[in-house]
Protein backbone atom coordinates (compact mmCIF):
# COMPACT_ATOMS: atom_id res chain seq x y z
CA UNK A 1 -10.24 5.41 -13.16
CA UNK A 2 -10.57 7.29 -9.96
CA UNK A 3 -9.94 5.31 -7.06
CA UNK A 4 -9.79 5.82 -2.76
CA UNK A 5 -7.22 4.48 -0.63
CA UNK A 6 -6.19 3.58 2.63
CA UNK A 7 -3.22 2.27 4.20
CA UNK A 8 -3.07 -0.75 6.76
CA UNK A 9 -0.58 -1.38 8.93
CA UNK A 10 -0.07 -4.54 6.95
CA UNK A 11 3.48 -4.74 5.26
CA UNK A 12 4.21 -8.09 3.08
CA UNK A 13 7.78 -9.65 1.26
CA UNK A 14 7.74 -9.00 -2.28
CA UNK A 15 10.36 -11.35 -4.10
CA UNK A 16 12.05 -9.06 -7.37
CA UNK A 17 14.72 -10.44 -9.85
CA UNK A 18 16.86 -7.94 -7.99
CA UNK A 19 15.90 -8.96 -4.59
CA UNK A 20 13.76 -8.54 -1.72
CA UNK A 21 11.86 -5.40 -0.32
CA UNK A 22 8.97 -4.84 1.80
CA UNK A 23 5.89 -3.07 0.60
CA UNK A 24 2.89 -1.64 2.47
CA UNK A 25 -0.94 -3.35 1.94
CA UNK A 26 -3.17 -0.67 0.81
CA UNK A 27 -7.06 -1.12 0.80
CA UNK A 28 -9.12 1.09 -1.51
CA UNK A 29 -12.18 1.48 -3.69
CA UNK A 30 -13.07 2.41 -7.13
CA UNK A 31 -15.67 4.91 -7.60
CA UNK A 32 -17.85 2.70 -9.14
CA UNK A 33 -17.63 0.34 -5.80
CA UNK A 34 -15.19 -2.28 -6.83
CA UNK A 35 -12.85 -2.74 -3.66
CA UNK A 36 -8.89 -4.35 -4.16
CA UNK A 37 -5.45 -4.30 -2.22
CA UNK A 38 -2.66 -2.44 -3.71
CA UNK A 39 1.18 -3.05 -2.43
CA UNK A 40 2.84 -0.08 -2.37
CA UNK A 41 6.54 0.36 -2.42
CA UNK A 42 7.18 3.53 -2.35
CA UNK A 43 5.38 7.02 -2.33
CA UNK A 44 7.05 10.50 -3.03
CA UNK A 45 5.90 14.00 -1.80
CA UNK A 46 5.78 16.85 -4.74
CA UNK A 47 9.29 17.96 -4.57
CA UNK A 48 9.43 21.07 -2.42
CA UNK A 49 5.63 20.19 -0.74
CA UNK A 50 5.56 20.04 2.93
CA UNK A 51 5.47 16.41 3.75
CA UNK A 52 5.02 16.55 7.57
CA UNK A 53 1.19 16.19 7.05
CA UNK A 54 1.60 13.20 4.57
CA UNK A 55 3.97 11.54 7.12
CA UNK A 56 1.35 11.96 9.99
CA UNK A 57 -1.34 10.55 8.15
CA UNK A 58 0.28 7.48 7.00
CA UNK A 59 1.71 7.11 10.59
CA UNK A 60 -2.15 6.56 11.72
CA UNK A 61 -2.98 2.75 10.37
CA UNK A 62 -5.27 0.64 11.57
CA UNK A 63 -4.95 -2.59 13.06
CA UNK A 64 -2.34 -5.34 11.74
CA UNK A 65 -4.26 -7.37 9.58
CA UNK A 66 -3.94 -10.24 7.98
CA UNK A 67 -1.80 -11.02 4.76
CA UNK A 68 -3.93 -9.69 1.82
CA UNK A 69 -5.73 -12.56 0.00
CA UNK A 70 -5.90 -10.82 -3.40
CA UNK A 71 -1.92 -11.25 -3.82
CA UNK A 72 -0.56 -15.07 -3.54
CA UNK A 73 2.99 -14.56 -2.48
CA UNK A 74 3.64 -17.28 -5.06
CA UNK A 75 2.42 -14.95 -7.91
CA UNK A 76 4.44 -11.83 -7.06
CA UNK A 77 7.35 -11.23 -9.08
């Protein structure tokens, strides 16, 4: 599957066995059209890449927006 994305400036509680942790709303798109929300923890750079580039990018969100309604905070593990 290829797939677009796009961060918000949306970050939500995600409940673990091991804890709590924040993770970022993303928005994207399939290439076939279907749109969903992803929650994304973390994201790495290529070891050894420049990341000032990456970092600038996701620095420039959108708008807050509202808590996702694909993900019912009551279903997240």
């Amino acid at each position: 599957m290829k797939a677009s994305v796009e961060s918000t400036s949306a970050i939500v509680p995600v409940t673990t066995s091991r804890g709590g942790i924040q993770a970022r709303v993303w928005r994207g798109v399939t290439a076939g059209g279907v749109a969903f929300e992803l929650l994304v923890v973390r994201v790495a750079v290529e070891h050894g890449k420049d990341a000032a580039e990456f970092d600038r990018d996701l620095r420039e969100t959108p708008a807050p927006v509202p808590t996702p309604s694909a993900f019912s905070l009551g279903l997240v593990i």
